[in-house]
C-alpha atoms as a PDB file:
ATOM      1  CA  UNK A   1       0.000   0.000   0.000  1.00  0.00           C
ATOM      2  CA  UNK A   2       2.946   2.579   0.531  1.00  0.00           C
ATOM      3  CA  UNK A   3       4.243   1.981  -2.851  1.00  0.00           C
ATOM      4  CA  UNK A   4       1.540   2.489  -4.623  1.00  0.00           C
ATOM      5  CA  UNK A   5       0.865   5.591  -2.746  1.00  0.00           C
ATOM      6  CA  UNK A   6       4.277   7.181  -3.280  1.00  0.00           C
ATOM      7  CA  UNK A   7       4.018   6.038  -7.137  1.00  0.00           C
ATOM      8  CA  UNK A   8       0.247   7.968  -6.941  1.00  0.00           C
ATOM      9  CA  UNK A   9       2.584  10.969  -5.744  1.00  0.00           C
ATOM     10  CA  UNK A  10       5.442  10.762  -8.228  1.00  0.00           C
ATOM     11  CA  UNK A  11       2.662  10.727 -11.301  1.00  0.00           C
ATOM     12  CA  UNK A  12       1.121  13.825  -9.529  1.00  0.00           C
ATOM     13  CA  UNK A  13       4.148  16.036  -9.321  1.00  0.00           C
ATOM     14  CA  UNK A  14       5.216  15.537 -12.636  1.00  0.00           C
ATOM     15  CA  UNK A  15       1.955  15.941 -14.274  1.00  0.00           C
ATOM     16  CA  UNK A  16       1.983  19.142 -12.250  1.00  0.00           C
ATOM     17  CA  UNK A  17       5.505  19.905 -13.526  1.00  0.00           C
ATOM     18  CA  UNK A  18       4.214  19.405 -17.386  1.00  0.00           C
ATOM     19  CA  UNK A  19       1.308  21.446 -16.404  1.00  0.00           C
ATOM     20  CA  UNK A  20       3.779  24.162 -15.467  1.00  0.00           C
ATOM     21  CA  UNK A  21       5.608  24.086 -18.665  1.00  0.00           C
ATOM     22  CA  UNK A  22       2.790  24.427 -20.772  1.00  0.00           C
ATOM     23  CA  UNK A  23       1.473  26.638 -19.591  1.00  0.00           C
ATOM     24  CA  UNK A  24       4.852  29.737 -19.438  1.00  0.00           C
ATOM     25  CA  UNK A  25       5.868  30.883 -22.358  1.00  0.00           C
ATOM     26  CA  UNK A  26       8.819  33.032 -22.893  1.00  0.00           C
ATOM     27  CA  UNK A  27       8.729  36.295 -24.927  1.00  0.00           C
ATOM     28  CA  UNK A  28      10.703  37.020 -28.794  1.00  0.00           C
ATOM     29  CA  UNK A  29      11.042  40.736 -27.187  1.00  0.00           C
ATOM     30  CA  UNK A  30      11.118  40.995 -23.551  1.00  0.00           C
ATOM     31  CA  UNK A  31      12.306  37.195 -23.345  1.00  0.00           C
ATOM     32  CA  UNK A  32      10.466  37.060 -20.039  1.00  0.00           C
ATOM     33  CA  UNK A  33       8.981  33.655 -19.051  1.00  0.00           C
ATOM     34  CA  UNK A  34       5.168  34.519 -18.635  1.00  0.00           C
ATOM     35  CA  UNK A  35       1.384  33.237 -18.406  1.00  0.00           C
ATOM     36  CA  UNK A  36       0.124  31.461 -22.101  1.00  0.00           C
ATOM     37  CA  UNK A  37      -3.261  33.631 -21.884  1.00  0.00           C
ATOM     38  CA  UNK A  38      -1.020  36.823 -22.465  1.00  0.00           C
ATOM     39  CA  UNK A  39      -0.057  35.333 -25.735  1.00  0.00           C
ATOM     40  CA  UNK A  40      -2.772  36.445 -28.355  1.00  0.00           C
ATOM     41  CA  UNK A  41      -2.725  36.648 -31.629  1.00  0.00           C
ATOM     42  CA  UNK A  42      -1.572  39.595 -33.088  1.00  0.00           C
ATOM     43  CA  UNK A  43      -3.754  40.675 -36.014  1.00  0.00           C
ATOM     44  CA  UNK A  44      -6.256  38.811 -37.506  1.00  0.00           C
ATOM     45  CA  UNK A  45      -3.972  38.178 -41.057  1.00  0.00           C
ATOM     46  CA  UNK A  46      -1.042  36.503 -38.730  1.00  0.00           C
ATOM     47  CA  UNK A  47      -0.562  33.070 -39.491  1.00  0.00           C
ATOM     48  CA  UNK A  48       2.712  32.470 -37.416  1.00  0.00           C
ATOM     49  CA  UNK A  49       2.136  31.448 -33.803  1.00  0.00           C
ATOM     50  CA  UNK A  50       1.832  33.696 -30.686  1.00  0.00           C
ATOM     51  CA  UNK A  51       5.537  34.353 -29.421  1.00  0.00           C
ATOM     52  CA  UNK A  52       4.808  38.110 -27.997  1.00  0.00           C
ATOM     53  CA  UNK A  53       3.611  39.023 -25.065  1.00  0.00           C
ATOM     54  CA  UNK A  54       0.420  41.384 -25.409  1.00  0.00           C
ATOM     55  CA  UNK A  55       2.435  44.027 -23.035  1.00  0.00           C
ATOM     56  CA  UNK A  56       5.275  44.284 -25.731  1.00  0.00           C
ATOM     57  CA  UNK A  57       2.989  44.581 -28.540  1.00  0.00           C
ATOM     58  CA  UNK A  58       1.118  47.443 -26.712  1.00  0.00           C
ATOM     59  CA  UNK A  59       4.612  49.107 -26.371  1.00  0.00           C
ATOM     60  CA  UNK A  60       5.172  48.400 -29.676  1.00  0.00           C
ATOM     61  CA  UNK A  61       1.941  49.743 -31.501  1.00  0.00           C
ATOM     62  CA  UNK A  62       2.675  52.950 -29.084  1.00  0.00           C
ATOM     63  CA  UNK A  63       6.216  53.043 -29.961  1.00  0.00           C
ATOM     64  CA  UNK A  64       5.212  53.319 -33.961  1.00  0.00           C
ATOM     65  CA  UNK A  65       2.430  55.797 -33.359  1.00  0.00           C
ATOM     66  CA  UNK A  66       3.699  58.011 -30.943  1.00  0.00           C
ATOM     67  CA  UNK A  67       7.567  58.212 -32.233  1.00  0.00           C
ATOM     68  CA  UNK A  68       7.397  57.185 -35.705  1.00  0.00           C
ATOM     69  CA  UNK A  69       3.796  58.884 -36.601  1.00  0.00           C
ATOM     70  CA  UNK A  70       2.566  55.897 -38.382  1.00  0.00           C
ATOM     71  CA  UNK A  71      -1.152  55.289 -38.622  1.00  0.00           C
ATOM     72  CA  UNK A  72      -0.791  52.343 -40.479  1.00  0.00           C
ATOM     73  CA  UNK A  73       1.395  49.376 -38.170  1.00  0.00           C
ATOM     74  CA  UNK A  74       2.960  46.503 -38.707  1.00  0.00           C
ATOM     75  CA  UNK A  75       3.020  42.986 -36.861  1.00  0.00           C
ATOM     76  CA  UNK A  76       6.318  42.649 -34.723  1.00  0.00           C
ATOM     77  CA  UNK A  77       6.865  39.652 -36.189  1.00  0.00           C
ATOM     78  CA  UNK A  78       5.306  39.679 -40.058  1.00  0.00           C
ATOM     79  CA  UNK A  79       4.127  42.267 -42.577  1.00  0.00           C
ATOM     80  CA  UNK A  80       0.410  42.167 -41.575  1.00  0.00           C
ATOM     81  CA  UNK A  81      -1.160  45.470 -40.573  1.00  0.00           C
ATOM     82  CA  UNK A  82      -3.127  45.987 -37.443  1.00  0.00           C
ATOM     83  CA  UNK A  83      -6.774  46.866 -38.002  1.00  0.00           C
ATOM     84  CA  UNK A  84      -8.570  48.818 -35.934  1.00  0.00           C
ATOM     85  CA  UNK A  85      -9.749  46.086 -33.847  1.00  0.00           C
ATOM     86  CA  UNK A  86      -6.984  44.283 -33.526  1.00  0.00           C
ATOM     87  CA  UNK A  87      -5.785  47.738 -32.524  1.00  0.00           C
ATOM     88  CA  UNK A  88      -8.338  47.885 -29.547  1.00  0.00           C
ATOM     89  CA  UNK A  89      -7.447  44.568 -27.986  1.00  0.00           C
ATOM     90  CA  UNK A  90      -4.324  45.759 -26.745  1.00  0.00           C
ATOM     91  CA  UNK A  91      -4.135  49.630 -26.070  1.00  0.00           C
ATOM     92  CA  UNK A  92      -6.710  51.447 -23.365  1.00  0.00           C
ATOM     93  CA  UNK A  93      -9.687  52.833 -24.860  1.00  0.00           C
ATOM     94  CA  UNK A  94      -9.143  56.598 -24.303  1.00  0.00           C
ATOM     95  CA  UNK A  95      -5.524  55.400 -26.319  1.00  0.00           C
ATOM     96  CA  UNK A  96      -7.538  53.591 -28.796  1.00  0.00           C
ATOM     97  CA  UNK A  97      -9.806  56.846 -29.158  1.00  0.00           C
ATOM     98  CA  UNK A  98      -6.996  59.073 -30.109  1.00  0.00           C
ATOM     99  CA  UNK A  99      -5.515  56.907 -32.221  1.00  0.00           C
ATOM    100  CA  UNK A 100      -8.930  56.133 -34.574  1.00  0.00           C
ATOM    101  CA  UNK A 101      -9.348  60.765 -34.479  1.00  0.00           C
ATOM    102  CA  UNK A 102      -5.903  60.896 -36.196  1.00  0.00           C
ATOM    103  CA  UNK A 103      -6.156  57.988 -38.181  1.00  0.00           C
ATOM    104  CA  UNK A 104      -8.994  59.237 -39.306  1.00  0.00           C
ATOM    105  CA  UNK A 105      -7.963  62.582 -39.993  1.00  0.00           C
ATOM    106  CA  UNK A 106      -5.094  61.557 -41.865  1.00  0.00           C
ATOM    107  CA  UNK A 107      -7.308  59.290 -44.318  1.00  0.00           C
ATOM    108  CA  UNK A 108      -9.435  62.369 -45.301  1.00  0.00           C
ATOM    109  CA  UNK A 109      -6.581  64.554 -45.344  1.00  0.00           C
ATOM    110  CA  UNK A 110      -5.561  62.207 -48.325  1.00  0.00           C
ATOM    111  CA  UNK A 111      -8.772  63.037 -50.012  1.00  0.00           C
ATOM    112  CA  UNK A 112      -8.707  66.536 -52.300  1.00  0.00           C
ATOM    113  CA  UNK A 113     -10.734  69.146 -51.715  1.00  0.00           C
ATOM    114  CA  UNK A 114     -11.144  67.903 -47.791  1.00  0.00           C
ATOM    115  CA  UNK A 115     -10.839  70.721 -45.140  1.00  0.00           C
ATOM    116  CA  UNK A 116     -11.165  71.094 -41.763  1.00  0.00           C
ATOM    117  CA  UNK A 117     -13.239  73.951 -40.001  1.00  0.00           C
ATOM    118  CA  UNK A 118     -11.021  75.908 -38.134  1.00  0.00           C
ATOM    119  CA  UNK A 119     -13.231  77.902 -35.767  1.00  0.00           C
ATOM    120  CA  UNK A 120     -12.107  76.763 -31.973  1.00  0.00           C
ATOM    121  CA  UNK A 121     -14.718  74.651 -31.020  1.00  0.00           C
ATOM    122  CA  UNK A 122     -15.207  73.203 -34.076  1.00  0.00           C
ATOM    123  CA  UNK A 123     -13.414  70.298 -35.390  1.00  0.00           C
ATOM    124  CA  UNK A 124     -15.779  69.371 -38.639  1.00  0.00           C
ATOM    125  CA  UNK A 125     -14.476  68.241 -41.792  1.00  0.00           C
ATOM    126  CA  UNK A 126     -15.748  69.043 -45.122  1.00  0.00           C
ATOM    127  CA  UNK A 127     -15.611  69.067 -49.012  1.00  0.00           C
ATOM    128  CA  UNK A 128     -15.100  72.475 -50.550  1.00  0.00           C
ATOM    129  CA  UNK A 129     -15.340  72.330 -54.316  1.00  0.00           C
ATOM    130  CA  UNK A 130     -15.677  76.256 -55.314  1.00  0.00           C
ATOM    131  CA  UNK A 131     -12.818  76.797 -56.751  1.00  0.00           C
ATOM    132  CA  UNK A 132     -13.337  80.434 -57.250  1.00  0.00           C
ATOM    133  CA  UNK A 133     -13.827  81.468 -53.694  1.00  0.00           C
ATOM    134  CA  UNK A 134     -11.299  79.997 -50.855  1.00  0.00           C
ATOM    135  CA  UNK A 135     -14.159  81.706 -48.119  1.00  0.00           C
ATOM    136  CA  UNK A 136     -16.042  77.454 -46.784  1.00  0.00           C
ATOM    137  CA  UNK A 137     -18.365  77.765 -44.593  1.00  0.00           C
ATOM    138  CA  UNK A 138     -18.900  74.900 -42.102  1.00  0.00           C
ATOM    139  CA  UNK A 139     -21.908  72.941 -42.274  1.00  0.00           C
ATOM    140  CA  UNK A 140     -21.540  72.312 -38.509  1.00  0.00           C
ATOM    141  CA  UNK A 141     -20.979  75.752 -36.762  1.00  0.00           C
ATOM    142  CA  UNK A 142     -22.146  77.983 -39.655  1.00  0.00           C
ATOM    143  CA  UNK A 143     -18.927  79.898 -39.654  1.00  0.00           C
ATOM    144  CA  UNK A 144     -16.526  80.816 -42.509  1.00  0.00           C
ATOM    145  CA  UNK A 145     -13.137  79.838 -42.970  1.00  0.00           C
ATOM    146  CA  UNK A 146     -10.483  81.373 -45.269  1.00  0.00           C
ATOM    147  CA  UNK A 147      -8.142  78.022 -46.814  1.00  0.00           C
ATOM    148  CA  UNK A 148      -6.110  80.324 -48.626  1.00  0.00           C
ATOM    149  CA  UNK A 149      -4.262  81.720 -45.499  1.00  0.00           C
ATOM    150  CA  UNK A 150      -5.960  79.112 -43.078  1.00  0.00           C
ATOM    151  CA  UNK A 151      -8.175  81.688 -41.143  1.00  0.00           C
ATOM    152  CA  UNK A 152     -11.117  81.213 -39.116  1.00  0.00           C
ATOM    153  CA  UNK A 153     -12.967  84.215 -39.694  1.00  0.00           C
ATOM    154  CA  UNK A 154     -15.950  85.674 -38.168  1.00  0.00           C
ATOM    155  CA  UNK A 155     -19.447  85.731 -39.503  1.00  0.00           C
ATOM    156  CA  UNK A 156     -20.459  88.095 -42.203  1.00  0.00           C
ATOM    157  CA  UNK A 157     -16.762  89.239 -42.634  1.00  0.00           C
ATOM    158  CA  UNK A 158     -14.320  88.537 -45.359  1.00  0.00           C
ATOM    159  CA  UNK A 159     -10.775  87.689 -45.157  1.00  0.00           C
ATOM    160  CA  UNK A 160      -8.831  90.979 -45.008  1.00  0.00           C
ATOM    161  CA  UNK A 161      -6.146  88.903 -46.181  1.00  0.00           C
ATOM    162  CA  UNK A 162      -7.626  88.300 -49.307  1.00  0.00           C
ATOM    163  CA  UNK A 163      -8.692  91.390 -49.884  1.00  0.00           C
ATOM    164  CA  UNK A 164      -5.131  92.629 -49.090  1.00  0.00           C
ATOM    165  CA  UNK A 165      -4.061  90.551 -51.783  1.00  0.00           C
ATOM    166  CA  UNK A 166      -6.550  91.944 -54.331  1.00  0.00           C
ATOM    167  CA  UNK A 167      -5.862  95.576 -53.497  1.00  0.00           C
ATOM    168  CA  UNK A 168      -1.633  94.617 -53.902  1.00  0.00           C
ATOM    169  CA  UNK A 169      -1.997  92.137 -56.856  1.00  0.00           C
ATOM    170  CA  UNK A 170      -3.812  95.644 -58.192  1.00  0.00           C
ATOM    171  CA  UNK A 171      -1.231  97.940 -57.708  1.00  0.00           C
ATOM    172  CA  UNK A 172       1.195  95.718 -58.864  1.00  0.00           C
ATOM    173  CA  UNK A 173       0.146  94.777 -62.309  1.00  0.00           C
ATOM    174  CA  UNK A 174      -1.021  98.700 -62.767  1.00  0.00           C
ATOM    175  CA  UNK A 175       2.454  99.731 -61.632  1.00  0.00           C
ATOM    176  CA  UNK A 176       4.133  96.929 -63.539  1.00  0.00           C
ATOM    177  CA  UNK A 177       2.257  97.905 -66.758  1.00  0.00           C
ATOM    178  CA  UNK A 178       3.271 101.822 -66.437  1.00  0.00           C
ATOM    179  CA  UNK A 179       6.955 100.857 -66.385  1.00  0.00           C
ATOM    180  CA  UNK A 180       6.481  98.180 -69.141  1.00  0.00           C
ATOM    181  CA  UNK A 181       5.035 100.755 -71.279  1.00  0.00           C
ATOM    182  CA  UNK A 182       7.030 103.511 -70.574  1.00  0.00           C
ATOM    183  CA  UNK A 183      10.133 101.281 -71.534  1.00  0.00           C
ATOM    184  CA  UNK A 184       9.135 100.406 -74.370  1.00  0.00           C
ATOM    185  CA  UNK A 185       7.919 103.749 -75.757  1.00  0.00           C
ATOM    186  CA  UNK A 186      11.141 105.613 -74.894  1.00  0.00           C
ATOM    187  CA  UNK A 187      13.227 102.706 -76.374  1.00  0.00           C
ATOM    188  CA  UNK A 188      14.817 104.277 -79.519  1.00  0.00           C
ATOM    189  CA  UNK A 189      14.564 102.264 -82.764  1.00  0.00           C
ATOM    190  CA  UNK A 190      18.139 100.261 -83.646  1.00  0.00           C
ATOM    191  CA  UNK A 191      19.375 101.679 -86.484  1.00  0.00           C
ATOM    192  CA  UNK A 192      21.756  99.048 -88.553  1.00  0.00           C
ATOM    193  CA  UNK A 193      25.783 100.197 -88.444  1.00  0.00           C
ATOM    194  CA  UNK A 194      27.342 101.298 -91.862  1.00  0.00           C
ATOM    195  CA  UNK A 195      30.505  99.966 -92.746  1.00  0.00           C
ATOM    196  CA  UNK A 196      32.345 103.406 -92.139  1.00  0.00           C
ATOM    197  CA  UNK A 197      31.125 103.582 -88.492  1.00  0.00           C
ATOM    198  CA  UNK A 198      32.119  99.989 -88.204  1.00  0.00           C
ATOM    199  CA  UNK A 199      35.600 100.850 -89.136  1.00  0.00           C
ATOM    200  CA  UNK A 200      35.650 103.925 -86.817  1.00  0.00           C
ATOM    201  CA  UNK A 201      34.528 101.968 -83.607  1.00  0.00           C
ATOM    202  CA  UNK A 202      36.898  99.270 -84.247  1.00  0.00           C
ATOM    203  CA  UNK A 203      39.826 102.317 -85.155  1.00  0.00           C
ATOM    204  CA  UNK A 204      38.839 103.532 -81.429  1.00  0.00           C
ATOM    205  CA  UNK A 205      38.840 100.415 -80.006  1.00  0.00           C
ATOM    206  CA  UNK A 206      42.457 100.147 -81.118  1.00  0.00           C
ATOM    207  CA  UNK A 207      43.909 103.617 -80.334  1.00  0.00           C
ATOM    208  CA  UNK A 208      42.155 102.534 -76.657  1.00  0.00           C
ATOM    209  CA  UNK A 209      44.035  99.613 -75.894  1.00  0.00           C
ATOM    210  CA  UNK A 210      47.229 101.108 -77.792  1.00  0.00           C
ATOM    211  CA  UNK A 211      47.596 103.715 -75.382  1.00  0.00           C
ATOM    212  CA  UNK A 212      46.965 101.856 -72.179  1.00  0.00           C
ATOM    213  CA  UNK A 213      49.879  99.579 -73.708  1.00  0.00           C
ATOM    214  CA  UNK A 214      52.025 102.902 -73.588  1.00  0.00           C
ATOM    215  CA  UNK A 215      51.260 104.009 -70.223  1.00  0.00           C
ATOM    216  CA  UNK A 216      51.935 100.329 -68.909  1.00  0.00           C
ATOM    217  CA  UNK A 217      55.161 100.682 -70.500  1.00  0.00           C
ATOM    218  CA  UNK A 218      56.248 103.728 -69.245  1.00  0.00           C
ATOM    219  CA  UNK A 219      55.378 102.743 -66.123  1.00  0.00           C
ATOM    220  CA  UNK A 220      58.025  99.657 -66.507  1.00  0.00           C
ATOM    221  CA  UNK A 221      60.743 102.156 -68.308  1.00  0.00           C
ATOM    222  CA  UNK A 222      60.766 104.877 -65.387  1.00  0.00           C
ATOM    223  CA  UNK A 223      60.798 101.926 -62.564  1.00  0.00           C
ATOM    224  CA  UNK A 224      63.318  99.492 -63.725  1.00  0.00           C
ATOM    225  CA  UNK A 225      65.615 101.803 -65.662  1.00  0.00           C
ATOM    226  CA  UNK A 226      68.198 105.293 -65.357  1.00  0.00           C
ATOM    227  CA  UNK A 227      69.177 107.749 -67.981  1.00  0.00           C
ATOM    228  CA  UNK A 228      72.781 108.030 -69.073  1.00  0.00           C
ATOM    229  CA  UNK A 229      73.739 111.353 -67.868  1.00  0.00           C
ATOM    230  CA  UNK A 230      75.574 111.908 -71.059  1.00  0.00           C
ATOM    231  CA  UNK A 231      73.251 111.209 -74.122  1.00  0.00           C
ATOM    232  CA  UNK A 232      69.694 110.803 -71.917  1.00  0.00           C
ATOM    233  CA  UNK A 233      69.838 106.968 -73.129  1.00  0.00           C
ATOM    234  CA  UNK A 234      67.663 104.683 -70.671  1.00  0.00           C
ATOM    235  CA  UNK A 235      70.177 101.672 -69.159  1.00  0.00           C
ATOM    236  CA  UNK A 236      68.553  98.904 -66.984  1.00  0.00           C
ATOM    237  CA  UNK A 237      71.049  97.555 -64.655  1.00  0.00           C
ATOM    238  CA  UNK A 238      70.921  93.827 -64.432  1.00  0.00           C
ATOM    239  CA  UNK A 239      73.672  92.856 -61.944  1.00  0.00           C
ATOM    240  CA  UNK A 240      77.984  93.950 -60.935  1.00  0.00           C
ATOM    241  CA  UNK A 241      79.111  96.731 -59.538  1.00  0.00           C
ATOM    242  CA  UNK A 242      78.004 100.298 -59.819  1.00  0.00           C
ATOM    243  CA  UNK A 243      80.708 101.096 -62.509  1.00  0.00           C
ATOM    244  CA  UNK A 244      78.135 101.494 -65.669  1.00  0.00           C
ATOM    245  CA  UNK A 245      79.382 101.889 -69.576  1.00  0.00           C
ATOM    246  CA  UNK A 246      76.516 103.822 -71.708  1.00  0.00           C
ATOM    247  CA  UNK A 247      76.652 101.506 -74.756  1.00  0.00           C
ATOM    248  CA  UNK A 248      74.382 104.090 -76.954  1.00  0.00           C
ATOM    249  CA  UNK A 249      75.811 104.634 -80.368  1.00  0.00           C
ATOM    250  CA  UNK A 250      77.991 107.726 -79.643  1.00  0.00           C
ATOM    251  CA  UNK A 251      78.531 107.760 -76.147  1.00  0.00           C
ATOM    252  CA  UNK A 252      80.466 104.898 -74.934  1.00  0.00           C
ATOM    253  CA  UNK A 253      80.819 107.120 -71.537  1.00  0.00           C
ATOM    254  CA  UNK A 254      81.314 105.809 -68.008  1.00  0.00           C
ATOM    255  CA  UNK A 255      79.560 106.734 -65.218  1.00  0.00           C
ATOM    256  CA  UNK A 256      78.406 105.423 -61.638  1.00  0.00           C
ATOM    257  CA  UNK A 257      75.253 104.301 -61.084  1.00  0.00           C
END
């Protein structure tokens, strides 16, 4: 009778033991050995099995939203994309909340001609399709709002901004017009060059650059050169002693330098 009893005991504990390990699981991203039940699966389009906690894959679809800005997250472990459900069964609900306002705000702001009231208390959205006039009034609040310089104006007034505009757009094609027309009035017809006046200005041209040619040497002569006090003669003195011979035809006189 004891051995059966201590057999009945042995079969217990390690049942208990297999129990155990069935039912901790360890973690792909906090590898921390925790309870099975807080293993779900992740979105509904996984097909791999449940190896993240649901605490790490909170962290992780706040992680993506709140540093990254996404709207639209990935599965830790695959390329599925959480839905907005799948979303929900792992973030609070006032989370969840302001995560389904800005998704949703950044799926209309993908659609054209969508615009948001801007008035204080107001936070309607809208399709404004007059092209002609920027002024939308809100179907919610009955106020106007300028898109063009993203006003939120009050009722029965106009954008001064726009009319700024108007009254400066104005002025400036009037004032742009005056000084187009005035330049091209006083603009004196181009006459075609004759050959003599071709041969002048090219005659001038020359004489021009001629004489700045003489000045530059001049310049050269009276720096790097002395005249012989004899005959006048410019010498340049390249090297010896002062003892200098005037070589000009005619002179052949010494002198010092």
């Amino acid at each position: 009778m004891q051995l059966s009893i201590v057999s009945q005991q042995s079969d217990s504990v390690n049942s208990n033991n297999i129990t155990e390990s069935v039912v901790n699981h360890v973690c792909a991203i906090c590898v921390e050995e925790k309870d099975n039940n807080l293993f779900e699966l992740v979105t509904q389009n996984c097909k791999h099995a449940n190896i993240v906690c649901s605490t790490c894959v909170a962290n992780h679809i706040i992680t993506q939203f709140e540093s990254y800005g996404k709207v639209d997250i990935n599965c830790p472990n695959c390329d599925s994309v959480f839905q907005g459900l799948d979303i929900k069964r792992f973030v609070s609900e006032e989370y969840y909340k302001r995560y389904e306002l800005i998704s949703f705000k950044v799926a209309h702001a993908k659609v054209k001609d969508f615009h948001y009231c801007l008035q204080p208390k107001c936070n309607f959205g809208q399709l404004h399709v007059d092209k002609e006039s920027p002024i939308m009034t809100c179907n919610n609040c009955s106020r106007n709002t300028c898109l063009k310089h993203t006003l939120p104006l009050k009722p029965n007034v106009n954008c001064r901004m726009c009319e700024l505009d108007r009254t400066a757009t104005s002025k400036i094609s009037l004032r742009y017009f005056l000084k187009l027309s005035i330049k091209i009035f006083s603009k004196k017809p181009e006459i075609p060059e004759t050959p003599k006046k071709q041969a002048n200005r090219e005659e001038r041209s020359r004489l021009k650059h001629l004489k700045k040619a003489n000045i530059k040497s001049k310049r050269f002569i009276n720096w790097h050169t002395k005249p012989c006090p004899h005959c006048g003669a410019r010498i340049q003195k390249t090297g010896g002693c002062s003892h200098m011979r005037c070589l000009a035809p005619g002179c052949n006189k010494s002198f010092s330098w």
